[in-house]
N, C-alpha and C. Protein backbone atom coordinates (compact mmCIF):
# COMPACT_ATOMS: atom_id res chain seq x y z
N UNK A 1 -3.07 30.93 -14.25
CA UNK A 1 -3.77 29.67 -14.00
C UNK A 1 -4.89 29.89 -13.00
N UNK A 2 -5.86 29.22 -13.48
CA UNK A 2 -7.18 29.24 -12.58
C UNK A 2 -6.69 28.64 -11.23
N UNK A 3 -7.77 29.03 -9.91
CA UNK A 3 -7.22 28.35 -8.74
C UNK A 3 -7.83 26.48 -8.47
N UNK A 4 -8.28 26.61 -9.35
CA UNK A 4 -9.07 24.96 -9.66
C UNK A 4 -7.89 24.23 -10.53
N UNK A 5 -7.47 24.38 -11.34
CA UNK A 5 -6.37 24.22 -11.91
C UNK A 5 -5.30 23.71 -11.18
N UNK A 6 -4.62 24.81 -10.19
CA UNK A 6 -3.56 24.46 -9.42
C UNK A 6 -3.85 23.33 -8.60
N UNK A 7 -4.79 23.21 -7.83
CA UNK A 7 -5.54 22.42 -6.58
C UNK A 7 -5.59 21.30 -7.63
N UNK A 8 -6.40 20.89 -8.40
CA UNK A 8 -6.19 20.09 -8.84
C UNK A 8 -4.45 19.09 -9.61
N UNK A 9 -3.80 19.88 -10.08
CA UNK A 9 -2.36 19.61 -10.45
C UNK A 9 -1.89 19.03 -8.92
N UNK A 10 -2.13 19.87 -7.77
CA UNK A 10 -1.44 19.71 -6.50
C UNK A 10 -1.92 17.96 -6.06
N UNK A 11 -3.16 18.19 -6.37
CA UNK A 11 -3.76 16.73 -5.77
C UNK A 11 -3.24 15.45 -6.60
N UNK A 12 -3.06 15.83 -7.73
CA UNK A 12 -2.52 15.08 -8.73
C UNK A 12 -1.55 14.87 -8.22
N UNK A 13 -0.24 14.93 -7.78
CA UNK A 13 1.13 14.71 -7.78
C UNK A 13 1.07 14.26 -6.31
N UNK A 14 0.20 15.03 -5.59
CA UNK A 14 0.30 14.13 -4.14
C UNK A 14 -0.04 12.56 -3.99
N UNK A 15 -1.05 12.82 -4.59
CA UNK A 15 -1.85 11.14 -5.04
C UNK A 15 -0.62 10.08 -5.88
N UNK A 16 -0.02 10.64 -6.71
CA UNK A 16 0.76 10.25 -7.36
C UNK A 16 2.05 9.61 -6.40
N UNK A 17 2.43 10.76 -5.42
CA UNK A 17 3.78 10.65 -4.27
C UNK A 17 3.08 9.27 -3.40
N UNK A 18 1.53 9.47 -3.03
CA UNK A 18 1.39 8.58 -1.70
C UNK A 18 1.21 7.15 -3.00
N UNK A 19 0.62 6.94 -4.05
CA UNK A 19 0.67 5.76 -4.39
C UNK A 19 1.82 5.42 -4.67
N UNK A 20 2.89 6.11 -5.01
CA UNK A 20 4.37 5.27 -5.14
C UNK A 20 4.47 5.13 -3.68
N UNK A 21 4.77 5.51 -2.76
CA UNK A 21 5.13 4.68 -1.73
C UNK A 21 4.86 4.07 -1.06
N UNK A 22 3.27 3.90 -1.46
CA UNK A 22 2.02 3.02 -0.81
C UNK A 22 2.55 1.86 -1.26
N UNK A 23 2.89 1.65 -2.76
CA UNK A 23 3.20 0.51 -3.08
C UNK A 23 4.85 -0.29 -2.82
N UNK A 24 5.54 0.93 -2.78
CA UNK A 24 6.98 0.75 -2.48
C UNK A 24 7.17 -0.26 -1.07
N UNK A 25 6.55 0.66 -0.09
CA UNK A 25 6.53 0.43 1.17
C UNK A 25 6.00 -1.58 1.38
N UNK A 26 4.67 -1.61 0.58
CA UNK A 26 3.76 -3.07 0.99
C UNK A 26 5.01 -3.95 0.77
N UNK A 27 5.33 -3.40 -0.98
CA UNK A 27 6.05 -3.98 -1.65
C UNK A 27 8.00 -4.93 -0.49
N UNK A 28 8.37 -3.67 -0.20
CA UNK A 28 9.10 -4.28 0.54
C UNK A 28 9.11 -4.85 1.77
N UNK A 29 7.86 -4.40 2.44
CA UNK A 29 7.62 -5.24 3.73
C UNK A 29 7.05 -6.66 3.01
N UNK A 30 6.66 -6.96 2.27
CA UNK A 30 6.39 -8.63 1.88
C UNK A 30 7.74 -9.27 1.32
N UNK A 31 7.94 -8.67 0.71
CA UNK A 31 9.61 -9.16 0.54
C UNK A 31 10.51 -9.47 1.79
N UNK A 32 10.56 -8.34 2.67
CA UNK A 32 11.00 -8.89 4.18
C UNK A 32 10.11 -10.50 5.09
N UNK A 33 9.27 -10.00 5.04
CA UNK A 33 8.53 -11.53 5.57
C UNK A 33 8.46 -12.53 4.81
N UNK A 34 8.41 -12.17 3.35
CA UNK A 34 8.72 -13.83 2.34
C UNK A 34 10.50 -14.43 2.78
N UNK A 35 11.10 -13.55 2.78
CA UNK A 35 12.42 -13.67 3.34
C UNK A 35 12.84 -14.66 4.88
N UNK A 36 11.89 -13.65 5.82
CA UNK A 36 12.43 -14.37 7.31
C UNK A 36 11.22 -15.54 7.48
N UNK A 37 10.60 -15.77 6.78
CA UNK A 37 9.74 -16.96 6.82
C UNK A 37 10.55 -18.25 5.91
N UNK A 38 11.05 -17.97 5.01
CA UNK A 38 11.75 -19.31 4.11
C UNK A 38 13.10 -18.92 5.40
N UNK A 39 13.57 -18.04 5.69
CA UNK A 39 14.75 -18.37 6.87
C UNK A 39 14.18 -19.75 7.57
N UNK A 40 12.84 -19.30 8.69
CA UNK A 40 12.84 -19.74 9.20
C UNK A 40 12.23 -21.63 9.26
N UNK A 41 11.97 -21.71 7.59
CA UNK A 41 11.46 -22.96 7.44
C UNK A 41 12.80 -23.55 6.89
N UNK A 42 14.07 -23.05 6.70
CA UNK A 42 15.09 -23.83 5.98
C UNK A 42 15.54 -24.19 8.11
N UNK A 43 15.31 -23.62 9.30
CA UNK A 43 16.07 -24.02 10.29
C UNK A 43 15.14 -24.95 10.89
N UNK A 44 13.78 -24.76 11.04
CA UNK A 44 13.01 -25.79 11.30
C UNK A 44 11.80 -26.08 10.49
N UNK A 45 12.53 -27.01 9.70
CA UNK A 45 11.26 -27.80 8.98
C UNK A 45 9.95 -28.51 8.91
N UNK A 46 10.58 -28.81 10.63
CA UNK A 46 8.83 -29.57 11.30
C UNK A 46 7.85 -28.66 10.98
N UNK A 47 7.89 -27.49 11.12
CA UNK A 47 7.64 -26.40 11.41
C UNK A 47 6.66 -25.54 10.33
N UNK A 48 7.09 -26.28 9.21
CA UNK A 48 7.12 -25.45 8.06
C UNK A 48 5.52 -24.93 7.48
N UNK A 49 4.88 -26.12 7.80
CA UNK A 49 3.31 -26.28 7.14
C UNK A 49 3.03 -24.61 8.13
N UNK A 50 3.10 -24.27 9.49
CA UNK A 50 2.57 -23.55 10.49
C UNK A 50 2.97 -22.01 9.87
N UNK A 51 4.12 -22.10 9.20
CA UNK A 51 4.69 -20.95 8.95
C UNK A 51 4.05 -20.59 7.49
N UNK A 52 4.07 -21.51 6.94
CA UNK A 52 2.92 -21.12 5.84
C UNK A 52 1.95 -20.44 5.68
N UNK A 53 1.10 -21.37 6.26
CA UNK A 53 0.09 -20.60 7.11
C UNK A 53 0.00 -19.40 7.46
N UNK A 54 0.82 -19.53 7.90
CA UNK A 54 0.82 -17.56 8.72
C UNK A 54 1.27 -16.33 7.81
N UNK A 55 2.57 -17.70 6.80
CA UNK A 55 2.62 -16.35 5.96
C UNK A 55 2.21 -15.60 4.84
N UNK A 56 0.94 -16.47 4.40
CA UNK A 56 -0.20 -16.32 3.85
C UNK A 56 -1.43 -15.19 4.40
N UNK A 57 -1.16 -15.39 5.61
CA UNK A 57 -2.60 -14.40 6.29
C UNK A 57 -1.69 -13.18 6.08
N UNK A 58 -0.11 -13.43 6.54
CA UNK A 58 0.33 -12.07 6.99
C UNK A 58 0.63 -10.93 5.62
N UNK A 59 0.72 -12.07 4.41
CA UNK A 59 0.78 -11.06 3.45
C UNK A 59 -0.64 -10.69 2.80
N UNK A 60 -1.62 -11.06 3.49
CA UNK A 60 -2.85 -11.21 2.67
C UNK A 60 -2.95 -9.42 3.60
N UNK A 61 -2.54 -8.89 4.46
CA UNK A 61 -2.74 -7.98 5.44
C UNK A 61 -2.27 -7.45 5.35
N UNK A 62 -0.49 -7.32 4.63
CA UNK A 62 0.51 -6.20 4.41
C UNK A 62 -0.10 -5.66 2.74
N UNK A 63 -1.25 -6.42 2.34
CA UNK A 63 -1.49 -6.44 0.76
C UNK A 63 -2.54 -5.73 1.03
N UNK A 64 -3.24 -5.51 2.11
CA UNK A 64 -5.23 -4.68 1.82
C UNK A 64 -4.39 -3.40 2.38
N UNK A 65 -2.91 -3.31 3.01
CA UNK A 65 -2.94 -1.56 3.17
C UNK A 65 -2.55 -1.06 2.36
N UNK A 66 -1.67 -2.11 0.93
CA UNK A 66 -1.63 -0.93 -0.19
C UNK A 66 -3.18 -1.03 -0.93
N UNK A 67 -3.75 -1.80 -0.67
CA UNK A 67 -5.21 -1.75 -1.30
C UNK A 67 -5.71 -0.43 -0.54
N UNK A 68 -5.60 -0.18 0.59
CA UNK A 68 -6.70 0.92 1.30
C UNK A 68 -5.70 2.22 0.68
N UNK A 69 -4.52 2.47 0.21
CA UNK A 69 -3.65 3.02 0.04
C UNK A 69 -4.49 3.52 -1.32
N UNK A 70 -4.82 2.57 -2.54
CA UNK A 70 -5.18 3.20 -3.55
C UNK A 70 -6.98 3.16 -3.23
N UNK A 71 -7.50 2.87 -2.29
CA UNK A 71 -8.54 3.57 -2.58
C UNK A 71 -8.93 4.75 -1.90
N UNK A 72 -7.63 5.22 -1.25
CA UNK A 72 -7.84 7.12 -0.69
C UNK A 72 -7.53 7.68 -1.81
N UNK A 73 -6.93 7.61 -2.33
CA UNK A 73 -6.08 7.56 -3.87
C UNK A 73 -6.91 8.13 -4.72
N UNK A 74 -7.69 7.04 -4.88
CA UNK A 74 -9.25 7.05 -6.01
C UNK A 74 -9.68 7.79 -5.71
N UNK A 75 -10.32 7.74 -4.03
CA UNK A 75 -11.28 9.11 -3.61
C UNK A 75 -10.80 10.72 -3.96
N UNK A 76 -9.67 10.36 -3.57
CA UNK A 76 -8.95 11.80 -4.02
C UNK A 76 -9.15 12.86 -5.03
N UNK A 77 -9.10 11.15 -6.21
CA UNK A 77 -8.69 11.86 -7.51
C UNK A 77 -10.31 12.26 -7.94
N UNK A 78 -11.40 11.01 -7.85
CA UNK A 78 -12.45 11.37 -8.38
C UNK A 78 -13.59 11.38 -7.37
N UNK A 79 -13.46 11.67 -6.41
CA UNK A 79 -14.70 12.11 -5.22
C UNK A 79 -13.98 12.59 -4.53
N UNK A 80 -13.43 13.54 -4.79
CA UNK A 80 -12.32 14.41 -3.70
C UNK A 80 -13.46 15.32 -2.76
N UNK A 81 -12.97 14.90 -1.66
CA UNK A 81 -14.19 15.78 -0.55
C UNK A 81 -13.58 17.09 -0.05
N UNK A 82 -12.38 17.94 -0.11
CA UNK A 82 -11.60 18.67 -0.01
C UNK A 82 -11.95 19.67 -1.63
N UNK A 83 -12.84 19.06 -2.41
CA UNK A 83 -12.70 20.54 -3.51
C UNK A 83 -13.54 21.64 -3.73
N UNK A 84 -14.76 21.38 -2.40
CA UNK A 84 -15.74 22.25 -2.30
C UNK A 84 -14.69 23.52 -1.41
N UNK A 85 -14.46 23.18 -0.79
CA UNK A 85 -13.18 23.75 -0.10
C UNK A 85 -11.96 25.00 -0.64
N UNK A 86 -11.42 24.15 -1.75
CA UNK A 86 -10.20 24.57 -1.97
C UNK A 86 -10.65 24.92 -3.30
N UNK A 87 -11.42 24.71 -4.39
CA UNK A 87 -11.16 24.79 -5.91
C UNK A 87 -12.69 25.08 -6.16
């Protein structure tokens, strides 16, 4: 196998490893805060509109790091700045 070949296969499967857990990871931290946010609007209801609110921004923010997640991702795969380098 050519050494462009390998480097490339390698980058492939890494990209592959960090987007599964890029998404794994967002994935279950919004699930945790959709969680302790309906906790905390079933104990205080006054409450509830405020918590909304917040938990709207807060997943709008646990959501752009799997976004920044796939666009190292992208760069990787097709503007990889590491292949003048290696391949």
């Amino acid at each position: 196998m050519e050494p462009n070949t390998i480097y490339m296969l390698v980058t492939t499967v890494i990209v592959g490893v960090a987007i599964v857990t890029g998404t794994i990871t967002a994935t279950y931290m919004e699930g945790r805060v959709v969680i302790a946010a309906f906790e905390n609007m079933a104990r205080q209801p006054s409450v509830a509109d405020r918590i909304s609110g917040q938990l709207f921004v807060l997943l709008a923010l646990i959501e752009s790091g799997a976004i920044y997640v796939l666009l190292i991702c992208l760069i990787l795969l097709f503007a990889n700045p590491f292949a003048a380098f290696f391949g």
